[in-house]
Protein backbone atom coordinates (compact mmCIF):
# COMPACT_ATOMS: atom_id res chain seq x y z
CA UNK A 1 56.35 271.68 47.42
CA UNK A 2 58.92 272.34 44.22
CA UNK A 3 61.99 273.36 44.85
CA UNK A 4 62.47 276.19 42.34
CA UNK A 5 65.59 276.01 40.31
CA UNK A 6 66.85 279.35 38.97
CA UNK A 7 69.45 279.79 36.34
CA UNK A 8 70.61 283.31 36.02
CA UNK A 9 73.55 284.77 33.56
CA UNK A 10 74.65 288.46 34.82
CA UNK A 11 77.40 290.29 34.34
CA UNK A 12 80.03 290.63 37.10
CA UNK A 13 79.53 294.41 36.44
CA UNK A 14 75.87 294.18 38.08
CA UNK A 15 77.09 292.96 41.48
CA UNK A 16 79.21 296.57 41.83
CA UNK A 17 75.32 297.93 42.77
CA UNK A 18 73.49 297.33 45.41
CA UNK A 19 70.35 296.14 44.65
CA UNK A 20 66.97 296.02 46.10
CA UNK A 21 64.61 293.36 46.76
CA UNK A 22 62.40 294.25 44.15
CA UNK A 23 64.97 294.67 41.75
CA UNK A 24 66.25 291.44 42.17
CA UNK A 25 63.09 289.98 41.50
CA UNK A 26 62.50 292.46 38.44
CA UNK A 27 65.48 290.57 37.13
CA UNK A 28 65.39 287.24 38.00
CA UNK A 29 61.82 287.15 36.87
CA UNK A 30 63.07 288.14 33.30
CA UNK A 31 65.32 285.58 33.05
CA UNK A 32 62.93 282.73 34.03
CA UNK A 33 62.84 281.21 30.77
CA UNK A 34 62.38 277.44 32.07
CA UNK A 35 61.92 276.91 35.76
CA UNK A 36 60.12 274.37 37.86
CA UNK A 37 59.14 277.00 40.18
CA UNK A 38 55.45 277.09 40.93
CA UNK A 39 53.75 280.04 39.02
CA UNK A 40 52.25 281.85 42.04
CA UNK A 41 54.73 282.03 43.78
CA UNK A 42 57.18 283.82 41.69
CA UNK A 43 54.31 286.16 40.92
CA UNK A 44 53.55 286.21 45.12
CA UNK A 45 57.45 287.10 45.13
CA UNK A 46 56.81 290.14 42.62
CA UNK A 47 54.32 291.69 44.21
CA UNK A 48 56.17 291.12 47.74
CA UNK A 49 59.96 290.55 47.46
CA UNK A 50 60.11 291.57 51.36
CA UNK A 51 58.45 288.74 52.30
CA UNK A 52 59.69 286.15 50.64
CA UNK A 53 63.33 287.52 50.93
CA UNK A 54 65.10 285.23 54.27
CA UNK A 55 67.68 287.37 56.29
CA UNK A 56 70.98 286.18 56.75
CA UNK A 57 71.15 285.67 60.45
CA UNK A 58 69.44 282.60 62.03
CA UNK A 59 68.31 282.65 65.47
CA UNK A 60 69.08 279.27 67.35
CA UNK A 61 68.90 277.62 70.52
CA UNK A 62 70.67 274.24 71.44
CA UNK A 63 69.71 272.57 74.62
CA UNK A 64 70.10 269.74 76.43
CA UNK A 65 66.81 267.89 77.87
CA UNK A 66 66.00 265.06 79.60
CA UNK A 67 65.34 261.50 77.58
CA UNK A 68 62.78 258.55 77.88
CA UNK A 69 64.76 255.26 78.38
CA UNK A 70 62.02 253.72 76.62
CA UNK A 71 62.19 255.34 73.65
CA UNK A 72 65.52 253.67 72.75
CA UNK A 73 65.18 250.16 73.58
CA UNK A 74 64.03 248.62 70.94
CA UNK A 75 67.27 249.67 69.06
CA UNK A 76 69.21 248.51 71.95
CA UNK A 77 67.49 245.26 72.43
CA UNK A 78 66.30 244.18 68.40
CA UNK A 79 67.39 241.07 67.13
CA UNK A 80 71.15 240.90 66.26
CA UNK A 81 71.81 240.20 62.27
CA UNK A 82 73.28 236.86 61.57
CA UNK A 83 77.01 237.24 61.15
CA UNK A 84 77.90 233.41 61.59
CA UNK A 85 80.55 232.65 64.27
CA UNK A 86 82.75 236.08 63.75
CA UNK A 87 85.53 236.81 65.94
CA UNK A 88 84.72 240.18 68.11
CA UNK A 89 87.55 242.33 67.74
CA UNK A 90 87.21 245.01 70.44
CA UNK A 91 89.49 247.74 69.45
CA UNK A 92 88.13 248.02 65.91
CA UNK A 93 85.26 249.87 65.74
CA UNK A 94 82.32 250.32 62.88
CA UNK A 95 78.56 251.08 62.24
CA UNK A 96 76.77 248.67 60.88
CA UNK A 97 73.25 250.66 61.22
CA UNK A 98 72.91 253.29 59.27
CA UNK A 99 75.58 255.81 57.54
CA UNK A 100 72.91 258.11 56.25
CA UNK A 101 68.94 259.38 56.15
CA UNK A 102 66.88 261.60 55.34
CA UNK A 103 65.26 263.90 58.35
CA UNK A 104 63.02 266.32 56.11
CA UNK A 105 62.26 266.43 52.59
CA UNK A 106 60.07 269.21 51.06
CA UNK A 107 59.03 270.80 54.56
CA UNK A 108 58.12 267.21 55.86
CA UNK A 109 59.20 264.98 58.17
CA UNK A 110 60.88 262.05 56.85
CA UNK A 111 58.51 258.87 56.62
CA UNK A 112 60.42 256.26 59.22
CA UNK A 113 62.74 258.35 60.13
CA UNK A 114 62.47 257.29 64.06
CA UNK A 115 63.93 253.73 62.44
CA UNK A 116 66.87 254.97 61.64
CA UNK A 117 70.31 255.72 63.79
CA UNK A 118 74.03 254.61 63.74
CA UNK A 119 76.24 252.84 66.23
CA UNK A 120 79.43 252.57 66.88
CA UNK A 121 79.81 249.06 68.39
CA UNK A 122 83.01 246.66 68.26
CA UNK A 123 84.42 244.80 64.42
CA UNK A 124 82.19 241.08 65.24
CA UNK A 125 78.93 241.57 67.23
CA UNK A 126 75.16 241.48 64.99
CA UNK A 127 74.16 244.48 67.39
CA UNK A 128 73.90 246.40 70.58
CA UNK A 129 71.76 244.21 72.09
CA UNK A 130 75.21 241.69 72.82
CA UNK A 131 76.37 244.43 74.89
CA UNK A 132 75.56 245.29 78.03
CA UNK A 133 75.83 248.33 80.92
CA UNK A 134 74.19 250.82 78.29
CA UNK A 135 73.91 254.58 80.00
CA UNK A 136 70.09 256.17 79.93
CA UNK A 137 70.62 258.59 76.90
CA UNK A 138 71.33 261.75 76.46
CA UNK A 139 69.50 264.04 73.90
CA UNK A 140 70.21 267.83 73.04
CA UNK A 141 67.25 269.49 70.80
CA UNK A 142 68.33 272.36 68.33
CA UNK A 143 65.84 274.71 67.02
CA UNK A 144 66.11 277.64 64.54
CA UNK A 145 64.09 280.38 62.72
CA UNK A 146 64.36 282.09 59.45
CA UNK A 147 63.36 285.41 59.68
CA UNK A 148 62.16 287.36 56.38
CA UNK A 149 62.48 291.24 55.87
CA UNK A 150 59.64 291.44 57.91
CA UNK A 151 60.99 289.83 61.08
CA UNK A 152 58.11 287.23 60.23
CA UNK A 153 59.76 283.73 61.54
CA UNK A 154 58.85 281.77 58.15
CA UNK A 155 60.98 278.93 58.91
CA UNK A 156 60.79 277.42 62.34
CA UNK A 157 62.62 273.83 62.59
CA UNK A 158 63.87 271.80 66.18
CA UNK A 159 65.54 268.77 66.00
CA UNK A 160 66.68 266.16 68.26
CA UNK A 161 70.40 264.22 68.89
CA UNK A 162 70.38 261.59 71.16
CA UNK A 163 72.74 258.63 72.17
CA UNK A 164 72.60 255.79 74.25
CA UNK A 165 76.56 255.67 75.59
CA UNK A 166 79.05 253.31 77.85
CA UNK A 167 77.69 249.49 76.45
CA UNK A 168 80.92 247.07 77.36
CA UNK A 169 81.39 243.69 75.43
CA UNK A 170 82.26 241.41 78.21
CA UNK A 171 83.57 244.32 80.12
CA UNK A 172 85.75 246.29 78.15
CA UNK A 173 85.43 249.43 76.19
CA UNK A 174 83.08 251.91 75.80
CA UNK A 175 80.43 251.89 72.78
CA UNK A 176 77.89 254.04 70.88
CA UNK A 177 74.28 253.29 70.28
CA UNK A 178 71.25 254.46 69.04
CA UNK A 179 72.47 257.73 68.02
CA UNK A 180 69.72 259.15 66.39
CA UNK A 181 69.15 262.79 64.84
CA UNK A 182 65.04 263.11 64.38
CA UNK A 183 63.07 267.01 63.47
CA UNK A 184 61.06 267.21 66.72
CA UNK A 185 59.22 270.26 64.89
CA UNK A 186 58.48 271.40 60.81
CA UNK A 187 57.07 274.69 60.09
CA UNK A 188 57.53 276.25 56.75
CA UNK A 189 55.31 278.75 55.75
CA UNK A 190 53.86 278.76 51.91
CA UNK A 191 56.68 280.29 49.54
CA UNK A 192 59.87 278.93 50.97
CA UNK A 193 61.54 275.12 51.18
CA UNK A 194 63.49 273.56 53.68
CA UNK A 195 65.41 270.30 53.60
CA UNK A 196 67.82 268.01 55.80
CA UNK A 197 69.48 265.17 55.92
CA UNK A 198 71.67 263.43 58.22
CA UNK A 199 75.30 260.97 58.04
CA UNK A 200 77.59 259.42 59.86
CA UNK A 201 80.79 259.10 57.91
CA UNK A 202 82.54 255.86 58.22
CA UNK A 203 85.92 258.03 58.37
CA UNK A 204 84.42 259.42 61.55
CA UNK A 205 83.52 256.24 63.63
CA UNK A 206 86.87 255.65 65.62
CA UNK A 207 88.10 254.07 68.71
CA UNK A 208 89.88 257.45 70.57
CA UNK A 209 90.78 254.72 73.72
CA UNK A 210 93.87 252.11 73.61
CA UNK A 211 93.47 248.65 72.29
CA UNK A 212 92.51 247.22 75.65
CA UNK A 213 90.76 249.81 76.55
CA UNK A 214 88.43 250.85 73.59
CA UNK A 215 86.54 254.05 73.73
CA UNK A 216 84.18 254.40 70.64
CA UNK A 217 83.60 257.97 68.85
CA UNK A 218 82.03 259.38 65.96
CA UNK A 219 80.52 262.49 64.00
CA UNK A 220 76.81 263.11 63.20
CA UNK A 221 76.48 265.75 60.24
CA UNK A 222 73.20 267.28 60.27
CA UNK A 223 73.42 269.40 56.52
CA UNK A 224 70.27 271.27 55.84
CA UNK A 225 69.05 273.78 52.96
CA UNK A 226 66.13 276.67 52.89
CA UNK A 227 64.75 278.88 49.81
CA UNK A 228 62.62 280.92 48.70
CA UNK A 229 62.45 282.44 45.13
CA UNK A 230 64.86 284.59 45.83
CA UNK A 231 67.34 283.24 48.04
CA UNK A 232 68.86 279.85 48.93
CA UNK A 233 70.75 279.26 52.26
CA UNK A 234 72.30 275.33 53.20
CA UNK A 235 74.70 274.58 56.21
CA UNK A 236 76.03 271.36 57.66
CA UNK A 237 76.05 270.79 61.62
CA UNK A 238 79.06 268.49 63.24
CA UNK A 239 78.66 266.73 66.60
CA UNK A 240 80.86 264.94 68.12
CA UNK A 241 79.82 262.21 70.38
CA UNK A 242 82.28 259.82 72.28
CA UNK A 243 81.38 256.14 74.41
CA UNK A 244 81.71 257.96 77.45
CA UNK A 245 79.00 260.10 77.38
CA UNK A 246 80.92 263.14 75.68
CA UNK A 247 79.28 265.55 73.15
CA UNK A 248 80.40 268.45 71.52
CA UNK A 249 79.18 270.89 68.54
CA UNK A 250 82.41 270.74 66.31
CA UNK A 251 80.39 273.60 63.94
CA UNK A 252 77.39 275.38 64.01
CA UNK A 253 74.44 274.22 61.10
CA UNK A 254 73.96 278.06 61.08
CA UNK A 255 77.54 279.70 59.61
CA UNK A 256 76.48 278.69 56.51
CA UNK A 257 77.52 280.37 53.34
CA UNK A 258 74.80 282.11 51.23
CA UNK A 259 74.08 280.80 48.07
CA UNK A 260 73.71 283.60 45.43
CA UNK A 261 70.82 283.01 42.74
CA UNK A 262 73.49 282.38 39.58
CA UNK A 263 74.89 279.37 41.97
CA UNK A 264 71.24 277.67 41.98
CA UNK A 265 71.25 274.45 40.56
């Protein structure tokens, strides 16, 4: 599905009204001169700007559930890269998996997208697998639903963050593996767009213990963005995940800021 693209020039004077649903339509529709929007449905959004207007409130749920072992050893136990003979430096900390992927594009799932993950594993090793004393891992699934004037649910979207935790290198420190954000669940109903994407920032993979003592951390950003003709809403999610098994929501995917129709691009 095309994401529509909308430029609109209005005067600051029209945002001292408050305007309706089908005005905004009325007017956005008259200023369509080139779009990439498909035909029908800026003429379904005409005839029913309700519908196809999302609320701002997001309902969401974030919870933690139990996890399959099995599901992440493969990435625990592939076959390291070839790095040559390099020295293992325990206290410095990096991801050499990946810093960034797509989790759903145009209302789909992401093709591969259970291949791809970060780690946070010591300056010197080819990969977790070198490591040993891995925790079973711990997964948290967030879901959320856009509502439309309607209190239809025309967005409904659960994903999953998971970790494997606690792998030493001959006994010391704490490390990160198989961290893994995956959509569990896309529905998008005809008329509106969603989008997400995940990254690990290399700023963000850090070793919060001592130098003897290593204790790897990092932050997953989970940044997401729904439409419809009318409206466009994105938000970015921050968790916090630590070597010893600690997570925490650093902020919400759903405080997002509204994006106004003349900001569209």
């Amino acid at each position: 599905m095309k994401t529509l693209i909308l430029i609109v020039i209005m005067g600051a004077a029209n945002w001292l009204y408050c305007e309706s649903p089908k005005e905004i339509v009325d007017r956005t529709i008259l200023n369509l001169n080139s779009t990439k929007a498909n035909k029908d449905m800026i003429e379904a959004a005409k005839k029913d700007p309700e519908y196809y207007t999302l609320k701002d409130e997001v309902r969401i749920e974030i919870k933690e559930i139990e996890s399959d072992s099995t599901e992440y050893i493969s990435a625990i136990d592939e076959p390291s890269k070839e790095l040559g003979d390099s020295l293992v430096i325990v206290e410095k900390i990096i991801n050499i998996a990946s810093k960034f992927w797509d989790m759903v594009v145009a209302n789909k799932p992401s093709v591969n997208v259970d291949s791809r993950y970060a780690v946070a594993l010591p300056m010197g090793v080819s990969g977790a697998g070198e490591l040993s004393g891995w925790s079973k891992p711990k997964s948290y699934i967030i879901s959320f639903y856009f509502e439309n004037l309607y209190g239809i649910d025309v967005i409904d979207v659960s994903y999953k963050v998971t970790y494997v935790y606690g792998g030493n290198y001959n006994g010391k420190g704490k490390y990160l593996a198989a961290v893994w954000a995956i959509p569990t669940s896309v529905d998008v109903l005809w008329g509106f767009s969603f989008n997400m994407q995940a990254y690990v920032p290399d700023s963000t993979v850090v070793n919060v213990g001592t130098s003897k003592n290593p204790i790897a951390a990092l932050q997953l950003k989970v940044s997401w963005s729904a439409s419809s003709v009318l409206k466009e809403y994105d938000g970015t999610g921050v968790y916090y995940i630590q070597g010893d098994g600690y997570f925490e929501e650093l902020a919400s995917p759903f405080k997002s800021r509204k994006t106004n129709l003349e900001n569209i691009n």
